[in-house]
PDB file of N, CA and C in Angstrom:
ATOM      1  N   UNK A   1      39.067  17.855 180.954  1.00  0.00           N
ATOM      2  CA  UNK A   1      39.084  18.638 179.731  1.00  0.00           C
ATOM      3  C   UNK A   1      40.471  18.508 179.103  1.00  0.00           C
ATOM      4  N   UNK A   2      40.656  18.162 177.769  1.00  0.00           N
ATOM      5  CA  UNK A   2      41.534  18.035 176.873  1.00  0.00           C
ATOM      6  C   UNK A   2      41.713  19.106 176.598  1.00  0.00           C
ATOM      7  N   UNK A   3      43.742  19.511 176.830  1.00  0.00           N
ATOM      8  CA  UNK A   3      44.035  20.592 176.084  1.00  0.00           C
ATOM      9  C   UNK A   3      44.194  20.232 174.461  1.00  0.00           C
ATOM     10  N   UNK A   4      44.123  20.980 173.773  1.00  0.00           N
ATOM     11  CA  UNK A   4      44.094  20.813 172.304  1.00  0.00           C
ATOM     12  C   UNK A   4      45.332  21.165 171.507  1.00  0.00           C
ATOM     13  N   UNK A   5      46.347  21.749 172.401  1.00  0.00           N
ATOM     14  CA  UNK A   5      47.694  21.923 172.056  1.00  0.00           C
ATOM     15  C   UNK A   5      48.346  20.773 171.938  1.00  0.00           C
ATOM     16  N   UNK A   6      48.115  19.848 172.551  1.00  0.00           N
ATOM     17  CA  UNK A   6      48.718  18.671 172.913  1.00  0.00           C
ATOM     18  C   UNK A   6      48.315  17.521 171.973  1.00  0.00           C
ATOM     19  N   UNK A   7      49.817  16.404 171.733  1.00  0.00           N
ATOM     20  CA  UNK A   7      49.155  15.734 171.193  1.00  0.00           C
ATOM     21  C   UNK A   7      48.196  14.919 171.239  1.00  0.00           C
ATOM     22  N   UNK A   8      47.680  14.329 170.605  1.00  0.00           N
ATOM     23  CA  UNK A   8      46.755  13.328 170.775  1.00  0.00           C
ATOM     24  C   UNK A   8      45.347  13.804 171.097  1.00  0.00           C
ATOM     25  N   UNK A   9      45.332  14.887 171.385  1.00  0.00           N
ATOM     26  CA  UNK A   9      43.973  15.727 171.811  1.00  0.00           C
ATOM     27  C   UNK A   9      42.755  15.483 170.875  1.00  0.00           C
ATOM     28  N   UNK A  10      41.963  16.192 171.296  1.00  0.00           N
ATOM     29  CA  UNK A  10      40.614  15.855 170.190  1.00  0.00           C
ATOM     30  C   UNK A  10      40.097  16.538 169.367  1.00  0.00           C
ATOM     31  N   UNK A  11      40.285  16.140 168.440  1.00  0.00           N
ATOM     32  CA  UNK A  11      40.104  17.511 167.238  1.00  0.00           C
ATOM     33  C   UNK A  11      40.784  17.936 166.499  1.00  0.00           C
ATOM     34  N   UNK A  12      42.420  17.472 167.044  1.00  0.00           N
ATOM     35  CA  UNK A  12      43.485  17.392 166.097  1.00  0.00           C
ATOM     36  C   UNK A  12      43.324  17.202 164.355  1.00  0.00           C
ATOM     37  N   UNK A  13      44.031  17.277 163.718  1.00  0.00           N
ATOM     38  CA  UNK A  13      43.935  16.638 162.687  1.00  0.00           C
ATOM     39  C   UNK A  13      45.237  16.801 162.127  1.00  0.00           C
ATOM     40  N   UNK A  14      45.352  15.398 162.175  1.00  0.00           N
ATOM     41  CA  UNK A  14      46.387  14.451 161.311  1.00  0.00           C
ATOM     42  C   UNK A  14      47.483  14.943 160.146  1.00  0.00           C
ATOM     43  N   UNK A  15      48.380  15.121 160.086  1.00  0.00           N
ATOM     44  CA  UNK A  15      49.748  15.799 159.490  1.00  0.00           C
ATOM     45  C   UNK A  15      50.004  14.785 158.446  1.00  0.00           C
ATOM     46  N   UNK A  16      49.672  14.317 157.022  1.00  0.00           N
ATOM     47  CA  UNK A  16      50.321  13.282 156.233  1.00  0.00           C
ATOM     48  C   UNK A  16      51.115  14.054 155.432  1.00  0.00           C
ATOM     49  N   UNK A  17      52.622  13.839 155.221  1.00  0.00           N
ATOM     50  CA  UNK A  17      53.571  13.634 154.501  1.00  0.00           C
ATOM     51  C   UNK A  17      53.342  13.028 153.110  1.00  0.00           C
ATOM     52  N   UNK A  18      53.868  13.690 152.150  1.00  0.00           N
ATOM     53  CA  UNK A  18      53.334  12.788 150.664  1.00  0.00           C
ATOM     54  C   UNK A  18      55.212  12.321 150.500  1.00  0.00           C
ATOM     55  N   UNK A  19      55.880  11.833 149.734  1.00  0.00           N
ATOM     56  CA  UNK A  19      56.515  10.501 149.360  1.00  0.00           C
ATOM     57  C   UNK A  19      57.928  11.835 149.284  1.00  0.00           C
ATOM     58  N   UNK A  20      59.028  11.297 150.135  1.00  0.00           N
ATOM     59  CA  UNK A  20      60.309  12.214 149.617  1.00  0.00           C
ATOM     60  C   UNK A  20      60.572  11.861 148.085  1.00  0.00           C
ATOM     61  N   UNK A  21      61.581  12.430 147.634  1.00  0.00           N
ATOM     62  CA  UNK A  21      62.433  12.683 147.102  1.00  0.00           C
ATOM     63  C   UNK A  21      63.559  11.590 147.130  1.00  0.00           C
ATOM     64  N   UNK A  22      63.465  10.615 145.767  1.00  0.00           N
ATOM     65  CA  UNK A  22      64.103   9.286 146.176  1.00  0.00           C
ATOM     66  C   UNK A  22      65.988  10.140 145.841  1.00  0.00           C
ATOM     67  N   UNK A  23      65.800  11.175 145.239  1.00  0.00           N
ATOM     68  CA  UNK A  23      67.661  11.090 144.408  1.00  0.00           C
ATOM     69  C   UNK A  23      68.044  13.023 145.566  1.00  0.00           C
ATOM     70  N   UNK A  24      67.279  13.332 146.033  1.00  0.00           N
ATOM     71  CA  UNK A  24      67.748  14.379 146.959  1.00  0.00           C
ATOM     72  C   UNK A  24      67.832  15.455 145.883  1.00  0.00           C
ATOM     73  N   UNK A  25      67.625  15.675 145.198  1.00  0.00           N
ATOM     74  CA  UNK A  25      68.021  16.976 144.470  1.00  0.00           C
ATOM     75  C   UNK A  25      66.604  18.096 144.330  1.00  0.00           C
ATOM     76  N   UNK A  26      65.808  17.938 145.476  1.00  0.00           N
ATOM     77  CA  UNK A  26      64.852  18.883 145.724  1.00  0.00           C
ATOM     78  C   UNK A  26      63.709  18.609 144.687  1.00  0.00           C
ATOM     79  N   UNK A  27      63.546  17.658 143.897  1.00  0.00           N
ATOM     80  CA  UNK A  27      62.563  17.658 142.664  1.00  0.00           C
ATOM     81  C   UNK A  27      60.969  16.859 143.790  1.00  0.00           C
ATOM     82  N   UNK A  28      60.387  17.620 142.921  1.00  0.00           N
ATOM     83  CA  UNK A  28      59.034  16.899 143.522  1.00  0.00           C
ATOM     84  C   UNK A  28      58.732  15.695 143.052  1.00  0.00           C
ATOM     85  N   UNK A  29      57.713  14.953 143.120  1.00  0.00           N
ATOM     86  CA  UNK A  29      57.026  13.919 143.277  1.00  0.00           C
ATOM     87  C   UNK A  29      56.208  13.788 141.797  1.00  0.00           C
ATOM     88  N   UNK A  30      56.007  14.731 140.888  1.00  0.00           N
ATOM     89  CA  UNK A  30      55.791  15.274 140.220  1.00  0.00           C
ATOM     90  C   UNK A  30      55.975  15.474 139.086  1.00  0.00           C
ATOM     91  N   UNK A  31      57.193  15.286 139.039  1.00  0.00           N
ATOM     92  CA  UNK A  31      58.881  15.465 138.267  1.00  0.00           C
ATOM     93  C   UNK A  31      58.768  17.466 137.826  1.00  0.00           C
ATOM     94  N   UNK A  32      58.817  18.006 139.322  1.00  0.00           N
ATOM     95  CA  UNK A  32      58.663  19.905 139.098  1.00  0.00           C
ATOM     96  C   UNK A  32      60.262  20.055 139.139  1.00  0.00           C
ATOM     97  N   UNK A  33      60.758  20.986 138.803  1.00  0.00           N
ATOM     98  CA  UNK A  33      61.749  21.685 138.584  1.00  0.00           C
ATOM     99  C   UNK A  33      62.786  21.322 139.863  1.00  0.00           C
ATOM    100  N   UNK A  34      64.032  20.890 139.109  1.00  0.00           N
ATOM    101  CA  UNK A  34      64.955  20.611 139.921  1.00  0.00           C
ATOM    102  C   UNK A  34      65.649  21.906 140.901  1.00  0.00           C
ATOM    103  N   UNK A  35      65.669  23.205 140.267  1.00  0.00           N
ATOM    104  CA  UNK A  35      66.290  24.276 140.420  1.00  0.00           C
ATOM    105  C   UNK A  35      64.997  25.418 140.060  1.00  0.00           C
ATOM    106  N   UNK A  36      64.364  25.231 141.349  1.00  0.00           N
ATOM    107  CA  UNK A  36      63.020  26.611 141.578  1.00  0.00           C
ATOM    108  C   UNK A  36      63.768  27.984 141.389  1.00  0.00           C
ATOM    109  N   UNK A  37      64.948  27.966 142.591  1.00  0.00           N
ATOM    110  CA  UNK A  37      65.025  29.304 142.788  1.00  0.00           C
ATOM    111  C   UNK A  37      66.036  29.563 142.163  1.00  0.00           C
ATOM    112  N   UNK A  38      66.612  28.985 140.888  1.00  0.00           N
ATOM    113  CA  UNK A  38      67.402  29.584 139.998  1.00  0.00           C
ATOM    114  C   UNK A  38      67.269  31.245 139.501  1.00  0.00           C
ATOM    115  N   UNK A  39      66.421  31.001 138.544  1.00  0.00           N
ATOM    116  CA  UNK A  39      65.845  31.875 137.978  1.00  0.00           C
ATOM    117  C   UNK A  39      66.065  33.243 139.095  1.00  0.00           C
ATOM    118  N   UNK A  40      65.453  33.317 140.030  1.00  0.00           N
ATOM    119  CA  UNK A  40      64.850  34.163 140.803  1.00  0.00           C
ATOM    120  C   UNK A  40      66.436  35.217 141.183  1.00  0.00           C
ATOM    121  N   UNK A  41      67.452  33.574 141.601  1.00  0.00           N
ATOM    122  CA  UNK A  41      68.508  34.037 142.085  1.00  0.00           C
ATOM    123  C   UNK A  41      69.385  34.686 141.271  1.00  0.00           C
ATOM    124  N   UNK A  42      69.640  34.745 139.977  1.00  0.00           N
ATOM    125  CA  UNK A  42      69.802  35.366 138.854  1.00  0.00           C
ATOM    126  C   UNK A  42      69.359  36.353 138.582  1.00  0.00           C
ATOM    127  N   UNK A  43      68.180  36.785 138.775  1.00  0.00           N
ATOM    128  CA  UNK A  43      67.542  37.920 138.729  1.00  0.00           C
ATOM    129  C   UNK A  43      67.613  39.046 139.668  1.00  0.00           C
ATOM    130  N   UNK A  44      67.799  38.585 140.882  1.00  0.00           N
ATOM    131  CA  UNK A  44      68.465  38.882 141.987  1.00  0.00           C
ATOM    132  C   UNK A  44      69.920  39.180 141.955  1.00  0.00           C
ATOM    133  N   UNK A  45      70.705  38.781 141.110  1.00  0.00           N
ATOM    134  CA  UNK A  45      71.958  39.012 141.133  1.00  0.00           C
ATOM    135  C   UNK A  45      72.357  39.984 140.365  1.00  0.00           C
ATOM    136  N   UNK A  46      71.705  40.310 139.298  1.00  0.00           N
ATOM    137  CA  UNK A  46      71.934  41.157 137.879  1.00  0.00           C
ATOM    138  C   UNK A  46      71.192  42.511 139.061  1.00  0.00           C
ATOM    139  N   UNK A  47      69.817  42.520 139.201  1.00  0.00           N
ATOM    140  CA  UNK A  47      69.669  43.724 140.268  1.00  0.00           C
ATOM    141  C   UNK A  47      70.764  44.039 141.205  1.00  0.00           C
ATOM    142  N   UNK A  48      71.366  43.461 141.970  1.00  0.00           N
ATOM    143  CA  UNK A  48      72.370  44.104 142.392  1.00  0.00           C
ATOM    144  C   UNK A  48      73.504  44.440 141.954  1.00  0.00           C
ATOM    145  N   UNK A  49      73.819  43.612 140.538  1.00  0.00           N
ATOM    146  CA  UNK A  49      75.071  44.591 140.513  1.00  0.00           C
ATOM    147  C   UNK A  49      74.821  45.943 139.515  1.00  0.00           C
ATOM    148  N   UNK A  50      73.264  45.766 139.139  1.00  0.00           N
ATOM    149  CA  UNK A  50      72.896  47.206 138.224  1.00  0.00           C
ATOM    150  C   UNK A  50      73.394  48.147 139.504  1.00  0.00           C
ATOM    151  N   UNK A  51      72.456  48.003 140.601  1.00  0.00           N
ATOM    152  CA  UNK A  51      72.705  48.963 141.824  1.00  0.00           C
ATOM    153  C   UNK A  51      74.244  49.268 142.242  1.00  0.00           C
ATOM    154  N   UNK A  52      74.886  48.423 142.188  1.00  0.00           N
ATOM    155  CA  UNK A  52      75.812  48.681 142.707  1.00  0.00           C
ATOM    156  C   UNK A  52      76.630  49.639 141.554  1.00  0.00           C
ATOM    157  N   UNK A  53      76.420  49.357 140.304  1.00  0.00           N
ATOM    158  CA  UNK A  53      77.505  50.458 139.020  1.00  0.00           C
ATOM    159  C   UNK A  53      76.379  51.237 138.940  1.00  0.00           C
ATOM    160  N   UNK A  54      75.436  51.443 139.186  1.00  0.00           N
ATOM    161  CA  UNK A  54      74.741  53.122 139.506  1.00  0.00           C
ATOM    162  C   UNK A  54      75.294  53.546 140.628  1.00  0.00           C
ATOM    163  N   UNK A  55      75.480  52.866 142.012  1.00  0.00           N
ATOM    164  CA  UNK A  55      76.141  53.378 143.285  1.00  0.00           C
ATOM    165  C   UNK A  55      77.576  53.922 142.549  1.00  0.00           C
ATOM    166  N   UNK A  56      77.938  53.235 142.024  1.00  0.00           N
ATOM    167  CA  UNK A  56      79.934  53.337 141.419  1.00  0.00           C
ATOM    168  C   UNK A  56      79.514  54.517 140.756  1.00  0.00           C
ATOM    169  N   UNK A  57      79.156  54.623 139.534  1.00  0.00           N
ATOM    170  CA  UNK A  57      78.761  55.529 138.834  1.00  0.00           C
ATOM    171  C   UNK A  57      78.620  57.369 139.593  1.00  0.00           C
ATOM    172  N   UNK A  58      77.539  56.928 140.144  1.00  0.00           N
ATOM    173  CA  UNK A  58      77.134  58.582 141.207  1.00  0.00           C
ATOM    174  C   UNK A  58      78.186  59.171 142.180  1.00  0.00           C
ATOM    175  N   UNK A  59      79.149  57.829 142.438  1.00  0.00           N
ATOM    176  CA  UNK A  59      80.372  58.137 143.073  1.00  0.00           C
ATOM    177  C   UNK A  59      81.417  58.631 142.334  1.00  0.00           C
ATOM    178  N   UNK A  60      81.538  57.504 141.256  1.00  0.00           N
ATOM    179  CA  UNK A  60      82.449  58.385 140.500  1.00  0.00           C
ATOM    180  C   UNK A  60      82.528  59.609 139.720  1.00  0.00           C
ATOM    181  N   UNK A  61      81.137  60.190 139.094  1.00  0.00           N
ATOM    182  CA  UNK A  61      80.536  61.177 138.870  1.00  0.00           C
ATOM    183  C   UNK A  61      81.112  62.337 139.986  1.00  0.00           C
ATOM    184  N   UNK A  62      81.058  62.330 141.106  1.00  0.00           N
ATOM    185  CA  UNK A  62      81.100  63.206 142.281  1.00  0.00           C
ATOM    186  C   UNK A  62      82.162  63.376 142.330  1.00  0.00           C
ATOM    187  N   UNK A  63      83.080  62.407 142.160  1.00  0.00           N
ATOM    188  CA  UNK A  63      84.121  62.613 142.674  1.00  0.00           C
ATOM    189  C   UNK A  63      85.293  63.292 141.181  1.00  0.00           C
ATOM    190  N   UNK A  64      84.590  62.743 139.992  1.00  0.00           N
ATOM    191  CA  UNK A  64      85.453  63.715 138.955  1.00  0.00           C
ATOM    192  C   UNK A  64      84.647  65.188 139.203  1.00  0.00           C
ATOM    193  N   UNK A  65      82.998  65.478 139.087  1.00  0.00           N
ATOM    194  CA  UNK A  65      83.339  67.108 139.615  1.00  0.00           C
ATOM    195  C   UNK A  65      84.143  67.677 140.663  1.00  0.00           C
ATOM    196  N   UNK A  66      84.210  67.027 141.993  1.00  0.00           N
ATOM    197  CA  UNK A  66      84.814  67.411 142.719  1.00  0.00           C
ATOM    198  C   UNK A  66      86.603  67.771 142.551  1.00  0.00           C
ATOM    199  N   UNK A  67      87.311  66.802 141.520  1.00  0.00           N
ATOM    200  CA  UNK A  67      87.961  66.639 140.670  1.00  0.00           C
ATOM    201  C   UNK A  67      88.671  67.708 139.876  1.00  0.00           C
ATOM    202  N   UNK A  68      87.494  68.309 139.145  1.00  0.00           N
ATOM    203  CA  UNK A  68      87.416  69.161 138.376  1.00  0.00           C
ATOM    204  C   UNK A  68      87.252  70.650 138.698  1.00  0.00           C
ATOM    205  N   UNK A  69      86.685  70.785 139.545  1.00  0.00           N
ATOM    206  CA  UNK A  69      86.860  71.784 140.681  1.00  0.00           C
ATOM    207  C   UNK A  69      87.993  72.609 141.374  1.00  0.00           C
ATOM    208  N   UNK A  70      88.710  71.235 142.078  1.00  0.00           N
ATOM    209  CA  UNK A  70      90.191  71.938 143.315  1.00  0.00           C
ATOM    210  C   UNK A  70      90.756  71.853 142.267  1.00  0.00           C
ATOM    211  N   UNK A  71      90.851  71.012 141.113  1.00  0.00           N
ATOM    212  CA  UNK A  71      92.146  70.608 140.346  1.00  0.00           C
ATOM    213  C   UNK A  71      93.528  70.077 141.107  1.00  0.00           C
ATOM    214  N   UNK A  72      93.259  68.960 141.892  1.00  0.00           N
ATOM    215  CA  UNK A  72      93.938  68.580 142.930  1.00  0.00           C
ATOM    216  C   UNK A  72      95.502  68.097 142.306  1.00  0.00           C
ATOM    217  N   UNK A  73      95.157  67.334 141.302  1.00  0.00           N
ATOM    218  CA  UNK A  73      96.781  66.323 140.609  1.00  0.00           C
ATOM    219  C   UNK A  73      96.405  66.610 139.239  1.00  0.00           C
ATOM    220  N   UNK A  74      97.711  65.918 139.050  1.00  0.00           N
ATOM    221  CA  UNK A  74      97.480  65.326 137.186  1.00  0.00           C
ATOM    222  C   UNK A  74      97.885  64.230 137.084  1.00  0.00           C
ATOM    223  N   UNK A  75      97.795  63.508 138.247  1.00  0.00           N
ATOM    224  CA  UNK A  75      98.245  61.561 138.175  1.00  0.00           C
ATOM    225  C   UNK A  75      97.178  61.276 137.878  1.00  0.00           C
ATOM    226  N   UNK A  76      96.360  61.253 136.551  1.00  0.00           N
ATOM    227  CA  UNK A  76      95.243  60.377 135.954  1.00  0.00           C
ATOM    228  C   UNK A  76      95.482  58.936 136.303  1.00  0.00           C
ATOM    229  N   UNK A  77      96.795  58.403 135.657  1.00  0.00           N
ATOM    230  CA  UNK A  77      96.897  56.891 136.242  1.00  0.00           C
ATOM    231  C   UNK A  77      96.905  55.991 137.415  1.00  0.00           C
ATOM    232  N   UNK A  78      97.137  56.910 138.335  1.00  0.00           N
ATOM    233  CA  UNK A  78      97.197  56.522 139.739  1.00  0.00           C
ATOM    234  C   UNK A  78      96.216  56.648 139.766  1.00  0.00           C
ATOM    235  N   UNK A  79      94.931  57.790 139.841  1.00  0.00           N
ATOM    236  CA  UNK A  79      93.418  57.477 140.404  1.00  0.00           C
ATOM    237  C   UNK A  79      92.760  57.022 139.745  1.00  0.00           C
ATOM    238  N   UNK A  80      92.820  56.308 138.314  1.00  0.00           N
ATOM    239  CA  UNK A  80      92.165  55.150 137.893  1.00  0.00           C
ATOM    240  C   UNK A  80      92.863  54.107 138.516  1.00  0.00           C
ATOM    241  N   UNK A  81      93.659  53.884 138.713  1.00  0.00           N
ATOM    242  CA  UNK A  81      94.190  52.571 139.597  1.00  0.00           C
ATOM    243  C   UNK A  81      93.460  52.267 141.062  1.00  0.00           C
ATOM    244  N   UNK A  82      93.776  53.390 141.584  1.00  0.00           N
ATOM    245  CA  UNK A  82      93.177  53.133 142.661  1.00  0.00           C
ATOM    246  C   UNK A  82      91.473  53.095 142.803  1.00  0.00           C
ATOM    247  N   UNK A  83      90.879  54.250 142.093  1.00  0.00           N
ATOM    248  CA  UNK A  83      89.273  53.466 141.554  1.00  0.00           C
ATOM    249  C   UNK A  83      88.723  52.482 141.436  1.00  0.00           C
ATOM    250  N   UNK A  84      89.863  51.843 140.274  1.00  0.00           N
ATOM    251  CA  UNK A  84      90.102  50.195 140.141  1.00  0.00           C
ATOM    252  C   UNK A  84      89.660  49.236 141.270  1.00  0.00           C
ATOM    253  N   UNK A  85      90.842  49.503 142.124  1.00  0.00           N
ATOM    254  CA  UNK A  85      90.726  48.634 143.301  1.00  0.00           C
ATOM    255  C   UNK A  85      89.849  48.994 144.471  1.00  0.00           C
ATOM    256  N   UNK A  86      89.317  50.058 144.719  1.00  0.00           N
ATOM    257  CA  UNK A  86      88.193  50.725 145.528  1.00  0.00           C
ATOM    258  C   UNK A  86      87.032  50.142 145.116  1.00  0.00           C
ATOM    259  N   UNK A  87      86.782  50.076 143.846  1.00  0.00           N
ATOM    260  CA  UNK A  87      85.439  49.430 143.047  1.00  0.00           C
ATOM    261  C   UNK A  87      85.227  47.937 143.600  1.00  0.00           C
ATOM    262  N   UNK A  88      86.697  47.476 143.071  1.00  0.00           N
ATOM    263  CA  UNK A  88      86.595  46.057 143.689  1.00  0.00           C
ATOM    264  C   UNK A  88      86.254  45.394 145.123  1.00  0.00           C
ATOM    265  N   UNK A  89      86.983  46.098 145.737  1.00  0.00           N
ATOM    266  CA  UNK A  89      86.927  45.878 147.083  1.00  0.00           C
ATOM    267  C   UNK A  89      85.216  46.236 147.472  1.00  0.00           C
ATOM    268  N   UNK A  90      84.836  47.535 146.986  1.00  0.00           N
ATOM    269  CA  UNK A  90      83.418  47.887 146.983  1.00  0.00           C
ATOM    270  C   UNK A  90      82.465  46.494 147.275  1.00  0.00           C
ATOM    271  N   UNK A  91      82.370  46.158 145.984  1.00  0.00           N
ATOM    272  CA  UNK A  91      81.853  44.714 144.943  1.00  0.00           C
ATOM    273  C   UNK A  91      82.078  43.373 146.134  1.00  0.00           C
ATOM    274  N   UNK A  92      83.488  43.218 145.961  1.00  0.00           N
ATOM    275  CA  UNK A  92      83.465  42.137 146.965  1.00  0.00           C
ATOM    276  C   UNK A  92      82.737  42.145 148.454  1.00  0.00           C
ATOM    277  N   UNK A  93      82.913  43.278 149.200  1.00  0.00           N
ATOM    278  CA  UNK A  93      82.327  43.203 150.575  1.00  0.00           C
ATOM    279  C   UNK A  93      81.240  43.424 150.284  1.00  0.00           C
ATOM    280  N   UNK A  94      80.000  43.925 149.157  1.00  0.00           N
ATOM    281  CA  UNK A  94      78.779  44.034 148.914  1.00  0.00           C
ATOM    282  C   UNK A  94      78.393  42.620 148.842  1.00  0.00           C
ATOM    283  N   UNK A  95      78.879  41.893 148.055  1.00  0.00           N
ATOM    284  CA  UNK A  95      78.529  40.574 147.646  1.00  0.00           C
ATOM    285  C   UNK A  95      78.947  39.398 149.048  1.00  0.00           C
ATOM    286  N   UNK A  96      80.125  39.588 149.684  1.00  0.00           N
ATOM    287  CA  UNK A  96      80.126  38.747 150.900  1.00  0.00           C
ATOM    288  C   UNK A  96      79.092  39.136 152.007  1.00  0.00           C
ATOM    289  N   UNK A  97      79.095  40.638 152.245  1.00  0.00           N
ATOM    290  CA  UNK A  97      77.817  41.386 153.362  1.00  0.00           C
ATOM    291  C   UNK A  97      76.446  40.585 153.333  1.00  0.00           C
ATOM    292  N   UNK A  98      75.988  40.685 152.073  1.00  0.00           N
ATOM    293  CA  UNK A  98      74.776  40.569 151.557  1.00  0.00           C
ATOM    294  C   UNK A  98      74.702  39.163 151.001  1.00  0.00           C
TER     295      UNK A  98
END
């Protein structure tokens, strides 16, 4: 008895390959779209950074009531500066993480 996992077995059926890609740039046989997942990845990218300046946003929101509240300083310029660079840093490790 023939296992059927195996090659050559009986009942198999045959795996054909249709014709690569003579220039490598992912295009079909076809002449289909050089760049499929463009689009997608773009779309994908704009969603996250909506998310991420709604994340910024609800933070920064919180943090001027909270702000507004103790009445902690009056260095406005210093904690937009540092916002500044909190945001960024935010942004960057979101985008390297992910």
């Amino acid at each position: 008895m023939a296992n059927p996992d195996l090659p050559g077995a009986e009942g198999q059926i045959p795996l054909e390959l249709g014709p690569a890609s003579s220039n490598g740039a992912g295009t079909s046989s076809d002449g289909g779209a050089e760049y499929a997942g463009l689009v997608t990845r773009a779309i994908a990218i704009v969603a996250d950074s909506l998310l991420i300046d709604a994340a910024a946003l609800v933070v920064t929101g919180a943090v001027l009531l909270l702000g507004s509240v103790l009445r902690i300083s009056d260095q406005h310029a210093l904690a937009v500066a540092i916002g500044g660079v909190l945001f960024f840093v935010w942004v960057a490790a979101y985008f390297v993480t992910f």
